[in-house]
C-alpha atoms as a PDB file:
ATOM      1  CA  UNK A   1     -32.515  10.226   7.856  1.00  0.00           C
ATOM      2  CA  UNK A   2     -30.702   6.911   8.278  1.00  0.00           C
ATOM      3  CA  UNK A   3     -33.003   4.438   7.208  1.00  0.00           C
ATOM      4  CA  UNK A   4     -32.077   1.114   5.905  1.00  0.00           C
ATOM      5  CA  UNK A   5     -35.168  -0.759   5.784  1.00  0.00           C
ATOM      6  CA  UNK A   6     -35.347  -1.720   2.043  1.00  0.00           C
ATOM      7  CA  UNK A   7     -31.941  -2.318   1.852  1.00  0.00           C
ATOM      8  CA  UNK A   8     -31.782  -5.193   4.566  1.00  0.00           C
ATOM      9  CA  UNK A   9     -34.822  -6.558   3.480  1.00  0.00           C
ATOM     10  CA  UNK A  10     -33.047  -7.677   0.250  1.00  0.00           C
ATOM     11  CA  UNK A  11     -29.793  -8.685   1.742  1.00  0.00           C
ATOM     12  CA  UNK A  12     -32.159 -10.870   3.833  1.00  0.00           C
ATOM     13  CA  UNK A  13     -34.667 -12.217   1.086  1.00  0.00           C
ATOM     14  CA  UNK A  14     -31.045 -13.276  -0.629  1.00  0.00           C
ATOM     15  CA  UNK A  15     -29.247 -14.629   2.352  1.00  0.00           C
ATOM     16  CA  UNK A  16     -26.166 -12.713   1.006  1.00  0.00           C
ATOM     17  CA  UNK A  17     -24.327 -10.465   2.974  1.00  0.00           C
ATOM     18  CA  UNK A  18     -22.976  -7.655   1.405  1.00  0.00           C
ATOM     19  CA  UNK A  19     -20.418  -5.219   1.545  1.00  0.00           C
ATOM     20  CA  UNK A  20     -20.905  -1.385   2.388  1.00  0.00           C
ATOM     21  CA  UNK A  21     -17.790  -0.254   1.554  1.00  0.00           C
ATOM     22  CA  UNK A  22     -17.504   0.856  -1.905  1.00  0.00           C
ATOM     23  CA  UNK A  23     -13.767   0.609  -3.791  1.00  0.00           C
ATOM     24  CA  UNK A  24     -12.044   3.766  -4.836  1.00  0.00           C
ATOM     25  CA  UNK A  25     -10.462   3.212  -8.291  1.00  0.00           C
ATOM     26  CA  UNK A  26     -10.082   7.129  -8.959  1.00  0.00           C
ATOM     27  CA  UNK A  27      -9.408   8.469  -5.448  1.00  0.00           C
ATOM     28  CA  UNK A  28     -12.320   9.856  -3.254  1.00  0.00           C
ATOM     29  CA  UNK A  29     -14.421   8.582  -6.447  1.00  0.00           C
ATOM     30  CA  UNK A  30     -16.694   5.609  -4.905  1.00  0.00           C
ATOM     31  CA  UNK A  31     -17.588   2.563  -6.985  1.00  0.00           C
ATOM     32  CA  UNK A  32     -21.067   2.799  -6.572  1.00  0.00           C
ATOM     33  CA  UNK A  33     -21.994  -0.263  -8.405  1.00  0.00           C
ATOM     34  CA  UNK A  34     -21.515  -2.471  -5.527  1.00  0.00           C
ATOM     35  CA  UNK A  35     -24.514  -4.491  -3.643  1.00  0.00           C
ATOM     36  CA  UNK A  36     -25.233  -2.401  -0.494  1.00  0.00           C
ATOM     37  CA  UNK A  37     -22.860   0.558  -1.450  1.00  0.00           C
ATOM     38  CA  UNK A  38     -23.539   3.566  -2.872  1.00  0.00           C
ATOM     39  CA  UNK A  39     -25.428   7.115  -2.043  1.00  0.00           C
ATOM     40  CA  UNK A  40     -28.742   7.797  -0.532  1.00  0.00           C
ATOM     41  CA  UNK A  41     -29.781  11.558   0.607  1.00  0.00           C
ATOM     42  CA  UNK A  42     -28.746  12.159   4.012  1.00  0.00           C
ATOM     43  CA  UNK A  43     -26.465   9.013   4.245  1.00  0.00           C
ATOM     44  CA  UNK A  44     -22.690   8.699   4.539  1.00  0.00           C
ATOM     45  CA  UNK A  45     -20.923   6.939   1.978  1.00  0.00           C
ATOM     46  CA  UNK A  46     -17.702   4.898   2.870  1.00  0.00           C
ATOM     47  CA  UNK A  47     -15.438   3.980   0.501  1.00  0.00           C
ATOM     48  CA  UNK A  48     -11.825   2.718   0.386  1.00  0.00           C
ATOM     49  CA  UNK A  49      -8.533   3.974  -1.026  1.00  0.00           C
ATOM     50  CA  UNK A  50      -6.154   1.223  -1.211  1.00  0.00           C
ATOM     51  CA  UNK A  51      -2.231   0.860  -2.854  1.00  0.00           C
ATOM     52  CA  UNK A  52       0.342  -1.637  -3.130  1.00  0.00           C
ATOM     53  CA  UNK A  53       4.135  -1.205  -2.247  1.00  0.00           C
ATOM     54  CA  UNK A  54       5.921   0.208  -5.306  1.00  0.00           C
ATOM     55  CA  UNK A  55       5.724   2.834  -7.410  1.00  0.00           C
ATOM     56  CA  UNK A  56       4.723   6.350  -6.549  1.00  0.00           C
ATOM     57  CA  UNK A  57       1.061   6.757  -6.384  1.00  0.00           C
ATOM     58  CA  UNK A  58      -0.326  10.094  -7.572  1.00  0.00           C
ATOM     59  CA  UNK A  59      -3.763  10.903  -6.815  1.00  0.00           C
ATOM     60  CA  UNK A  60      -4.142  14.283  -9.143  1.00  0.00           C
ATOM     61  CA  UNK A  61      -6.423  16.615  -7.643  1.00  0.00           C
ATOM     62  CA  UNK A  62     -10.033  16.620  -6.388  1.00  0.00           C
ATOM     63  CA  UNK A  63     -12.863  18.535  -5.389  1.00  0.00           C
ATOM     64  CA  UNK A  64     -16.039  17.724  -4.432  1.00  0.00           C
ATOM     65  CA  UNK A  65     -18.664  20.181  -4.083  1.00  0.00           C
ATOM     66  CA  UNK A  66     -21.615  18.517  -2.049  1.00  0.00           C
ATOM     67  CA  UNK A  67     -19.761  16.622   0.933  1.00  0.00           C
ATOM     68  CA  UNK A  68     -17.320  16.652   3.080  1.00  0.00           C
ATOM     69  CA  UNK A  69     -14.543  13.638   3.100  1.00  0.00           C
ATOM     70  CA  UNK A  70     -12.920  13.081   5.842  1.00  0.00           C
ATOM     71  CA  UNK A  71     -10.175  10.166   5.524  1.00  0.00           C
ATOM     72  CA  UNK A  72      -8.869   7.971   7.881  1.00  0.00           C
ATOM     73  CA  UNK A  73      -5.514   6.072   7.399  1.00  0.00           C
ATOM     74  CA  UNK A  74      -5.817   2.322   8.338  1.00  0.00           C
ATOM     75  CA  UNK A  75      -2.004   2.046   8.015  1.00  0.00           C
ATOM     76  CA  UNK A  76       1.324   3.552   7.935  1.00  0.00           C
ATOM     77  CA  UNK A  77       2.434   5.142   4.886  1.00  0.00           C
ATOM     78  CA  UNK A  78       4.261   8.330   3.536  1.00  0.00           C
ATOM     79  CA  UNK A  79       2.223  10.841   1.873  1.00  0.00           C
ATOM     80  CA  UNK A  80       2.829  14.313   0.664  1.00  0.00           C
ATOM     81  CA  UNK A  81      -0.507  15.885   0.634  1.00  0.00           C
ATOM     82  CA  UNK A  82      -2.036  19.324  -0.731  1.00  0.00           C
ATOM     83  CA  UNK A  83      -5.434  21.279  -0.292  1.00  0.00           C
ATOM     84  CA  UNK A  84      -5.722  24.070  -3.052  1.00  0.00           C
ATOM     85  CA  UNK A  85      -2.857  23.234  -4.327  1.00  0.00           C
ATOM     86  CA  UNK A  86      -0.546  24.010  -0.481  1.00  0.00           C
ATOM     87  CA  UNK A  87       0.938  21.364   0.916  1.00  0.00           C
ATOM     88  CA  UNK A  88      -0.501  20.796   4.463  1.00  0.00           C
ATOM     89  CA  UNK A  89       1.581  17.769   5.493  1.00  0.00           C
ATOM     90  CA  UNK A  90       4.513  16.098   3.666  1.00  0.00           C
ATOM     91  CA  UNK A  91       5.962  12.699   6.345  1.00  0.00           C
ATOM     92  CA  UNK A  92       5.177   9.570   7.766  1.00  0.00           C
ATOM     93  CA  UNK A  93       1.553   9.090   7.597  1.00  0.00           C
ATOM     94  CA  UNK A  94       0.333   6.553  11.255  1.00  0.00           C
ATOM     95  CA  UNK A  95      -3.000   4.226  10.911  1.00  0.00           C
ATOM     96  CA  UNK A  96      -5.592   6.251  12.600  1.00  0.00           C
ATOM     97  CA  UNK A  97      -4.930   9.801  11.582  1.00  0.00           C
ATOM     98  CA  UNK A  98      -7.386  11.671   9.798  1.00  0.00           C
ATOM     99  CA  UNK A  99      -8.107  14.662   7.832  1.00  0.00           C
ATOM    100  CA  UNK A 100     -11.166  16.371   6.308  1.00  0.00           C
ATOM    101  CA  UNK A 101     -11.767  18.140   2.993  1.00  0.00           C
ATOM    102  CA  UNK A 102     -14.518  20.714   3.186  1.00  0.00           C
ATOM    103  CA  UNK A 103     -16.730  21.025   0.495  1.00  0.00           C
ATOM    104  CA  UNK A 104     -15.349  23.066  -2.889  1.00  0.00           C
ATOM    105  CA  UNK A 105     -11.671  22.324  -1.553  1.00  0.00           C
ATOM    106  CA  UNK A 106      -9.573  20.884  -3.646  1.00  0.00           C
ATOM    107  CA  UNK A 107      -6.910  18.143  -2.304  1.00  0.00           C
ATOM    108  CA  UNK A 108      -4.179  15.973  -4.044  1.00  0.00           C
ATOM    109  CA  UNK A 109      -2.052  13.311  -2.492  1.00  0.00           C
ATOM    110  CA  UNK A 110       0.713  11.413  -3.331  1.00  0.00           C
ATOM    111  CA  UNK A 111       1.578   8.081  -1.444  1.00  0.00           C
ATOM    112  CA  UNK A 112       5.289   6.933  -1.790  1.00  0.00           C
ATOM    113  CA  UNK A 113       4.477   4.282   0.083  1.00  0.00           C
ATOM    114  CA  UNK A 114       1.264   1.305  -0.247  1.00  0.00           C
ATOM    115  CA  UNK A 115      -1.363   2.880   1.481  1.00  0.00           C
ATOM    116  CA  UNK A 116      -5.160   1.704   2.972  1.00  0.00           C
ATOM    117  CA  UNK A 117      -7.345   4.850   3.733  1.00  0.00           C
ATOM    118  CA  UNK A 118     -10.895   4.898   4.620  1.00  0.00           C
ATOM    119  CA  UNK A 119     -13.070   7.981   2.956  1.00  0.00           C
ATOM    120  CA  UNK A 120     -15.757   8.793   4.515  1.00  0.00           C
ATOM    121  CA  UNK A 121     -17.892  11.165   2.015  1.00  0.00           C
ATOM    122  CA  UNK A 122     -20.272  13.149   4.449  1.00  0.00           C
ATOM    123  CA  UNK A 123     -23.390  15.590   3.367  1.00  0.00           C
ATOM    124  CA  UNK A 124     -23.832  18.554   4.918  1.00  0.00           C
ATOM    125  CA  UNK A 125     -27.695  17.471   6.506  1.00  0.00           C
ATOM    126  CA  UNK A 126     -25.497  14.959   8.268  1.00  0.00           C
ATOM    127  CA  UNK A 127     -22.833  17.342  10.114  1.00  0.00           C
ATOM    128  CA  UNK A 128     -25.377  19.973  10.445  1.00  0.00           C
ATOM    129  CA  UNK A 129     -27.866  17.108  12.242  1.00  0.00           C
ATOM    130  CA  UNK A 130     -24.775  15.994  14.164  1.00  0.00           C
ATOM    131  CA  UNK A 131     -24.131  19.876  15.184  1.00  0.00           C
ATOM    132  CA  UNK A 132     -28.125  20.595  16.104  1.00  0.00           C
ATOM    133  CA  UNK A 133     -28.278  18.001  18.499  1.00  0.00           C
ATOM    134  CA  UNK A 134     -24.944  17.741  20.153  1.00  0.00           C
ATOM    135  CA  UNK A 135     -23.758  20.824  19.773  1.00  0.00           C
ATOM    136  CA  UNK A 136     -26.307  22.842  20.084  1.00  0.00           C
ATOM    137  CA  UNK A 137     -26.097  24.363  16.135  1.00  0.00           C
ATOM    138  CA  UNK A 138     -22.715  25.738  16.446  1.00  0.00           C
ATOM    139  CA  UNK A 139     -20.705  26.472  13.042  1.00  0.00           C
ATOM    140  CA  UNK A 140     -19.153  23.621  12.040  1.00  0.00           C
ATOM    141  CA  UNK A 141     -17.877  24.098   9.151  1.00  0.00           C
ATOM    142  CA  UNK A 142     -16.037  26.841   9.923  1.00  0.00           C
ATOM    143  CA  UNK A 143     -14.602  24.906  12.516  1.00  0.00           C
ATOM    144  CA  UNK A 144     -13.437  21.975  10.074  1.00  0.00           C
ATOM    145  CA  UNK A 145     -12.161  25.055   7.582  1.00  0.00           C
ATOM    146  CA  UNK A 146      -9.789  26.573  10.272  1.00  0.00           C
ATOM    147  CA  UNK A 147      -8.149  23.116  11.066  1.00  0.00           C
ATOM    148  CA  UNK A 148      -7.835  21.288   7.824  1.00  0.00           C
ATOM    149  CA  UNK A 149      -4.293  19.833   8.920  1.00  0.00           C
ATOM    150  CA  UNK A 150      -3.645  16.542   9.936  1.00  0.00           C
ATOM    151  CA  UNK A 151      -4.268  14.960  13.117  1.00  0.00           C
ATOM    152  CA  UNK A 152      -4.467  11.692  14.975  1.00  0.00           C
ATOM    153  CA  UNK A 153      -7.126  10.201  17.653  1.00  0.00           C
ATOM    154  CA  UNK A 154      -7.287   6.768  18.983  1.00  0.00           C
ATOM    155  CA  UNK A 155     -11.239   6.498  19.274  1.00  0.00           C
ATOM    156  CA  UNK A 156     -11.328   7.894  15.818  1.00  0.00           C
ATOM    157  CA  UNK A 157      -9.073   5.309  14.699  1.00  0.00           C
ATOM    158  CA  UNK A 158     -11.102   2.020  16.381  1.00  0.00           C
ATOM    159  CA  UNK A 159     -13.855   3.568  15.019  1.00  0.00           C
ATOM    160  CA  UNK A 160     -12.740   3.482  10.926  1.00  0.00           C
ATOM    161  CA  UNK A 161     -11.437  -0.014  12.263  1.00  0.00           C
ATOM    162  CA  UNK A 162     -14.234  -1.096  13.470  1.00  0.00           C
ATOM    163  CA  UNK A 163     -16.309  -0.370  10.227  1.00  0.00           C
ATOM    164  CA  UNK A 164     -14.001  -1.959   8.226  1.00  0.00           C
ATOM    165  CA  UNK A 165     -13.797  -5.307   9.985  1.00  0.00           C
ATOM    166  CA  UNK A 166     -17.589  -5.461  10.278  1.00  0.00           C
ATOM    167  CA  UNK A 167     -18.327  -4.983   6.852  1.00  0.00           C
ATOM    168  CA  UNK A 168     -19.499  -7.536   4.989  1.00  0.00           C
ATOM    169  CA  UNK A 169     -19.994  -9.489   8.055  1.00  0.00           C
ATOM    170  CA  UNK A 170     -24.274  -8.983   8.522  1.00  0.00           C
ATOM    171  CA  UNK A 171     -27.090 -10.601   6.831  1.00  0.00           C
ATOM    172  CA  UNK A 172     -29.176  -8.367   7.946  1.00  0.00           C
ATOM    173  CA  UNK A 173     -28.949  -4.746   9.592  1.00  0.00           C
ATOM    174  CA  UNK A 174     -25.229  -4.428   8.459  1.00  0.00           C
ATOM    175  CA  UNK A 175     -26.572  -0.777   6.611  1.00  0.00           C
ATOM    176  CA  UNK A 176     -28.141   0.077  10.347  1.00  0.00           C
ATOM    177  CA  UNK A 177     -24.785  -0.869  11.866  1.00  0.00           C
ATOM    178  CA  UNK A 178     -22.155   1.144   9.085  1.00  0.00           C
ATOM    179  CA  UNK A 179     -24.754   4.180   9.713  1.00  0.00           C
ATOM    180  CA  UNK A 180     -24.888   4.264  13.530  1.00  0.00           C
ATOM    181  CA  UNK A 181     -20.892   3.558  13.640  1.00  0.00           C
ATOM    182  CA  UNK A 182     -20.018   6.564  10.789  1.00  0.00           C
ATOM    183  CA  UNK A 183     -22.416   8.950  12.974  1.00  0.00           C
ATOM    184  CA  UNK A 184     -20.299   7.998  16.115  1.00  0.00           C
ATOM    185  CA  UNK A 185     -17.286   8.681  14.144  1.00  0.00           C
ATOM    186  CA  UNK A 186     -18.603  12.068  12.808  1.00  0.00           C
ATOM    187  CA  UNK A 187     -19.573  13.121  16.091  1.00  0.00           C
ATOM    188  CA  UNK A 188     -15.822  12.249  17.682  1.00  0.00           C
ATOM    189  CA  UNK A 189     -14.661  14.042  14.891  1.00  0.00           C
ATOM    190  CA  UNK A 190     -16.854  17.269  15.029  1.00  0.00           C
ATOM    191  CA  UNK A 191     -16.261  17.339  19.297  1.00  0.00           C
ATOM    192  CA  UNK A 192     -12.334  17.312  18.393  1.00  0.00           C
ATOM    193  CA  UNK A 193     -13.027  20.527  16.547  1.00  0.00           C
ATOM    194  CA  UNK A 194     -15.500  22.784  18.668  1.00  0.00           C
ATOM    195  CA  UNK A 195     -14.103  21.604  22.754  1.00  0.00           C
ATOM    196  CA  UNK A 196     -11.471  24.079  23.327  1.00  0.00           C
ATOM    197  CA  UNK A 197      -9.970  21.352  25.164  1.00  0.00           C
ATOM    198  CA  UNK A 198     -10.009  19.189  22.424  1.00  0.00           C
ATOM    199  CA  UNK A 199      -8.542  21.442  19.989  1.00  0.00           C
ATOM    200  CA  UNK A 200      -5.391  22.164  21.737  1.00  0.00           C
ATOM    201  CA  UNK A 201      -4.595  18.242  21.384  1.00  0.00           C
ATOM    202  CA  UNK A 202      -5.521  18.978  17.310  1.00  0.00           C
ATOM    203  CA  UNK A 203      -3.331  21.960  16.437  1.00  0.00           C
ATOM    204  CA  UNK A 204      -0.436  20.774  18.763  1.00  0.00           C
ATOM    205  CA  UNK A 205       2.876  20.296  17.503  1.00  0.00           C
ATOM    206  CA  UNK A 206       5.448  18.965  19.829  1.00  0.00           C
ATOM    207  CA  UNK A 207       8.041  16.435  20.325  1.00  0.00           C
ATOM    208  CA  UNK A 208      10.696  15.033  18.429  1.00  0.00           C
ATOM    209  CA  UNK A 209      11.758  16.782  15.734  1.00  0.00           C
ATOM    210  CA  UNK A 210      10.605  15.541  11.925  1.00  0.00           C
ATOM    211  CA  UNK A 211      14.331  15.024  11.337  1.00  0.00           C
ATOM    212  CA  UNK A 212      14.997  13.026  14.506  1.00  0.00           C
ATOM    213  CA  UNK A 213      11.633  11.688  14.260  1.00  0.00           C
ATOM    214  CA  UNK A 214      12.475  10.343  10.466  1.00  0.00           C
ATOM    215  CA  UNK A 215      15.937   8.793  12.026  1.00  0.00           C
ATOM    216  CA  UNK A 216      13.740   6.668  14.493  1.00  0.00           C
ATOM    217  CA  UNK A 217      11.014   5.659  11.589  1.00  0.00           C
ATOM    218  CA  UNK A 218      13.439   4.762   9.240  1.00  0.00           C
ATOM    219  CA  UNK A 219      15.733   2.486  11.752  1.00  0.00           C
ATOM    220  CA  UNK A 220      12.614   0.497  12.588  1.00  0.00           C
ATOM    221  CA  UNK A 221      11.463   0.073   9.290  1.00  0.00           C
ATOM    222  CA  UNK A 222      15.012  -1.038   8.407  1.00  0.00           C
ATOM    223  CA  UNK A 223      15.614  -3.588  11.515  1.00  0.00           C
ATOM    224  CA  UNK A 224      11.916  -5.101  11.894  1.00  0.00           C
ATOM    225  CA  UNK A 225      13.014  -8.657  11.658  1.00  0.00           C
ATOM    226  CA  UNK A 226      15.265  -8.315  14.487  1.00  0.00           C
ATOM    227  CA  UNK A 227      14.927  -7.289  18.348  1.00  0.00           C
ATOM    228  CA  UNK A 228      14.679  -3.506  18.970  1.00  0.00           C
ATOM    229  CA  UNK A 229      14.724  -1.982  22.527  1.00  0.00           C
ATOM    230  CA  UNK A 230      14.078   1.300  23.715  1.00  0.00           C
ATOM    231  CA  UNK A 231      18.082   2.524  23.520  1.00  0.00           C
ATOM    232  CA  UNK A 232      18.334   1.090  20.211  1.00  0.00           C
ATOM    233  CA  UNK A 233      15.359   3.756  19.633  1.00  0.00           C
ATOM    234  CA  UNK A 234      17.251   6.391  21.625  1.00  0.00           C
ATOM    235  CA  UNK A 235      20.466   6.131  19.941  1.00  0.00           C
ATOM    236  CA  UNK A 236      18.892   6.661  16.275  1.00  0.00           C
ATOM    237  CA  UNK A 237      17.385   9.811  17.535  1.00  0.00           C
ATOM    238  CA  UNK A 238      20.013  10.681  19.279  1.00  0.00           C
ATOM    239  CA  UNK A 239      18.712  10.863  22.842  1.00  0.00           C
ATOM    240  CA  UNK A 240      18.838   9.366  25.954  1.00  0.00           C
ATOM    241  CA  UNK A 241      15.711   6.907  26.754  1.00  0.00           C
ATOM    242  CA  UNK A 242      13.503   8.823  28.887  1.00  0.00           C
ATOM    243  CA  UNK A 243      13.400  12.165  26.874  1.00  0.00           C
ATOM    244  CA  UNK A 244      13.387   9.883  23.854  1.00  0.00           C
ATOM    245  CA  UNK A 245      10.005   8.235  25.145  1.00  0.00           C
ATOM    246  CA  UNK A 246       8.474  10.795  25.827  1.00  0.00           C
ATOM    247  CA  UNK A 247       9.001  13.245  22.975  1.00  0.00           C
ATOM    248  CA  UNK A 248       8.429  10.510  20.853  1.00  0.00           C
ATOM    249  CA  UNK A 249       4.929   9.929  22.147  1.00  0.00           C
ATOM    250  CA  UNK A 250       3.931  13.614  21.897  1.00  0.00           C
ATOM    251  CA  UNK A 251       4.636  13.505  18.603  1.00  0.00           C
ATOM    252  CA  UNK A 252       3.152  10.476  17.129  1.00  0.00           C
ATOM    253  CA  UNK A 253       0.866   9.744  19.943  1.00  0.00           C
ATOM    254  CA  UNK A 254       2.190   6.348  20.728  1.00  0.00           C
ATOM    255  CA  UNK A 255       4.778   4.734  22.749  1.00  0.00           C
ATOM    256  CA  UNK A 256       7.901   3.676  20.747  1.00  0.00           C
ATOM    257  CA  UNK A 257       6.764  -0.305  21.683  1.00  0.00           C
ATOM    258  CA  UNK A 258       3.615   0.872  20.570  1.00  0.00           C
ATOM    259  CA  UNK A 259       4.218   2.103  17.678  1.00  0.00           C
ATOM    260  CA  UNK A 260       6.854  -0.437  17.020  1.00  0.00           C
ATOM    261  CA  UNK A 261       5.003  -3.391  17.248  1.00  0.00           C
ATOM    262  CA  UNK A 262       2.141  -1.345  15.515  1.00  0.00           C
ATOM    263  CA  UNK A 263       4.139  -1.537  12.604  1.00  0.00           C
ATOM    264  CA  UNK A 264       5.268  -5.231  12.547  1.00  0.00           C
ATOM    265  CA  UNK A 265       1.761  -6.053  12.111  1.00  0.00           C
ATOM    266  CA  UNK A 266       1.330  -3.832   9.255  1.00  0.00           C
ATOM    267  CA  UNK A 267       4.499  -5.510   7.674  1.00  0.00           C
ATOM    268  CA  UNK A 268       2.870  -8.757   8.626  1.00  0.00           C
ATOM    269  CA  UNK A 269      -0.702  -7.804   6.965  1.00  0.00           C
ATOM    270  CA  UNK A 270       1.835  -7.095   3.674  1.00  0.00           C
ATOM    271  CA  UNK A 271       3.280 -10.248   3.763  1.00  0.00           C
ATOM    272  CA  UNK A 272       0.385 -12.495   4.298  1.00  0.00           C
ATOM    273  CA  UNK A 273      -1.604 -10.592   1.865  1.00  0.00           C
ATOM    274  CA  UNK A 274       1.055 -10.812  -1.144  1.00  0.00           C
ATOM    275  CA  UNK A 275       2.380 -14.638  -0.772  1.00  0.00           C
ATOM    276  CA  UNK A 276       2.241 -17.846   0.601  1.00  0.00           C
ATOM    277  CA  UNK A 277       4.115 -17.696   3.932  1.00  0.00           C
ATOM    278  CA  UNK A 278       2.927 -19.120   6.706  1.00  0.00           C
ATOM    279  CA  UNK A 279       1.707 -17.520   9.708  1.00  0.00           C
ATOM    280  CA  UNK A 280       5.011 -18.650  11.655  1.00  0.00           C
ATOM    281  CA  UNK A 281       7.280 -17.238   8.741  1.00  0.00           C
ATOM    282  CA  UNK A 282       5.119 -14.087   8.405  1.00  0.00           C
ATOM    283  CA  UNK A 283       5.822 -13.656  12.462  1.00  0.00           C
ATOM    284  CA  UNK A 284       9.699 -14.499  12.446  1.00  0.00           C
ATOM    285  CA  UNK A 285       9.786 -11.997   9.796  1.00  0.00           C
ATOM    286  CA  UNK A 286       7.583  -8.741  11.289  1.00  0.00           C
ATOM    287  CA  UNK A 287      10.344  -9.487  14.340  1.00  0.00           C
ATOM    288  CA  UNK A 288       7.973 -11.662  16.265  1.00  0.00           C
ATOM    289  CA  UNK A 289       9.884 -14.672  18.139  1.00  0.00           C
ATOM    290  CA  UNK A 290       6.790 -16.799  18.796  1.00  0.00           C
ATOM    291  CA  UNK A 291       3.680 -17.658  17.085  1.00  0.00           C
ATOM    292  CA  UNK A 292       1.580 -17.042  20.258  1.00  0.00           C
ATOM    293  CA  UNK A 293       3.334 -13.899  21.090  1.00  0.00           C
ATOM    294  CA  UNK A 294       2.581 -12.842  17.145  1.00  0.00           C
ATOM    295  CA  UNK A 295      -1.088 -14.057  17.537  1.00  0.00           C
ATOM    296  CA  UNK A 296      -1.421 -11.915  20.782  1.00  0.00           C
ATOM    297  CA  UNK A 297      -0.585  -8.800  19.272  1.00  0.00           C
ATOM    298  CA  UNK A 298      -2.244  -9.201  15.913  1.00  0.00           C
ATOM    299  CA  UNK A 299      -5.775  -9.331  17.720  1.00  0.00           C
ATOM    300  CA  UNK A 300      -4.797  -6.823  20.463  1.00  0.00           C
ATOM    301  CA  UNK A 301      -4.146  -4.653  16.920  1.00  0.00           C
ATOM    302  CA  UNK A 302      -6.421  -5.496  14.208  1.00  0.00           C
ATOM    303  CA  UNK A 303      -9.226  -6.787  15.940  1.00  0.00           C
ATOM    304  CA  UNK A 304      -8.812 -10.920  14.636  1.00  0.00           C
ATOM    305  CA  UNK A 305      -6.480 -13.382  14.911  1.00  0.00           C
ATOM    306  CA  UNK A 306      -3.857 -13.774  11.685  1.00  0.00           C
ATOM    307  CA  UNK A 307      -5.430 -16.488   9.821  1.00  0.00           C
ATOM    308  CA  UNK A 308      -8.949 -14.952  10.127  1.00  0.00           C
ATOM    309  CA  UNK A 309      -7.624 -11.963   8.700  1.00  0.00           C
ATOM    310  CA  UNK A 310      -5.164 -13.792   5.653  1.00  0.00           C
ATOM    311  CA  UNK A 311      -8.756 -15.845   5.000  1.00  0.00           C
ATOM    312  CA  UNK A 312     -10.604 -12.588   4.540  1.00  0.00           C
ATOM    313  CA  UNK A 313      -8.286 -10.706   2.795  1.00  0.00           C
ATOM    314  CA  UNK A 314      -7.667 -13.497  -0.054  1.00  0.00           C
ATOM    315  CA  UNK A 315     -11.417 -13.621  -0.325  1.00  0.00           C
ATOM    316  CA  UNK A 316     -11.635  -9.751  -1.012  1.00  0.00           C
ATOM    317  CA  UNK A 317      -8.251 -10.330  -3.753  1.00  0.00           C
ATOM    318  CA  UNK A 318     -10.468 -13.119  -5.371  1.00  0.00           C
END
């Protein structure tokens, strides 16, 4: 069902390695014209759904009738988004949650914020393979039906990572490697939503508030250059420390430092992508106060060190 033979024999007879992530310019609307991208029966399709800061981004609506897409945010953002035509989650969007459109649902989104999401466009043979041999044939689709919200998962999240910095990367095999990493990421998905135990940690909604929750997001995103404790966090919510921490981290997941340093790198990916700063001025900026302390996190983060990543992204802009 996942065979890539043909397709790595060519990359390798051309010594070229490609890319098996197809761009998105209509959204959840692959480019399929790319070498190694595009559609075979019983494989998953990846593709990539990317914005710049500025002006609201409106994605219209869209339905697909023959796979499921489940999407994976590789960033923070904000996003009001709809399925048949009800909004299902209007806030600050975290890299690494998810959400999955069933097949003849229609969805809409609209980023007010740039935005880097990772579609995953799934047939049905491949869930219902998934299903027979892990989990023993059960009904997953109406599991995925009943819990279309969205959600967040670390493993999940290193997974779409993971895909995304290895592609491009193989002269041969990369299509063995994309397949074999999207089934893992299926089958996380698909034991989320049939282990009672797992759904629980889906459907949950607890912690902070979304208004004291917004106060926090929007005095970090406002005072990233300069140093933020754990009171300073407090104090915009208007909490004291320890039931700050930990209401904050049922409801995004993360510890404020976490999360807070989580999102200096994503400022830093935004600056070294759109200008010529260096990779010290880039760090003083996201709030880092060394170079080494910047590099440290970067990597612990997004998998490569700073000037690996500012080489490949001006290679993908060129």
């Amino acid at each position: 069902m996942f065979s890539s033979l043909a397709a790595e024999q060519e990359f390798e007879s051309t010594g070229i390695a490609a890319s098996h992530i197809c761009s998105e310019r209509i959204w959840r609307r692959p480019e399929m014209d790319e070498p190694g991208a595009g559609n075979s029966d019983g494989r998953i399709t990846l593709a990539r759904w990317t914005t710049a800061d500025g002006p609201v981004v409106d994605t219209g609506t869209t339905c697909l009738q023959d796979c499921y897409v489940v999407g994976v945010s590789l960033r923070s953002t904000r996003v009001l988004f709809q399925q048949e035509g009800k909004r299902l989650f209007e806030g600050q969007l975290r890299s690494g949650m998810f959400q999955v459109t069933c097949p003849g649902v229609s969805a809409r989104a609209v980023f007010s914020a740039g935005c880097d999401v990772l579609h995953l466009l799934t047939p049905a043979s491949v869930l219902n393979a998934v299903s027979m041999e892990a989990f023993d044939g059960l009904d997953v689709d109406l599991s995925l039906r009943r819990r279309p919200e969205i959600a967040g998962d670390a493993c999940i999240e290193r997974l779409a990572n993971a895909l995304v910095l290895a592609d491009g990367s193989f002269r041969a095999y990369g299509q063995l490697y994309m397949d074999s990493v999207s089934i893992a990421l299926i089958s996380r998905l698909l034991d989320l939503s049939v282990r009672p135990h797992a759904q629980a940690l889906w459907t949950r909604q607890a912690g902070l508030p979304k208004w004291r929750l917004q106060r926090v997001v929007d005095f970090i995103e406002a005072n990233l250059a300069r140093p933020i404790g754990l009171e300073d966090l407090a104090n915009a919510a208007g909490l004291t420390r320890m039931h700050f921490a930990s209401q904050f981290r049922l409801a995004t997941g993360l510890r404020p430092h976490e999360y807070l340093m989580r999102r200096r790198i994503e400022f830093s990916q935004a600056l070294l992508a759109a200008g010529d700063l260096s990779l010290l001025d880039a760090a003083l900026r996201a709030g880092f106060q060394t170079q080494a302390h910047f590099t440290t996190v970067f990597k612990r983060v997004v998998g490569t060190t700073p000037k690996c990543w500012r080489d490949e992204a001006r290679i993908r802009s060129a």
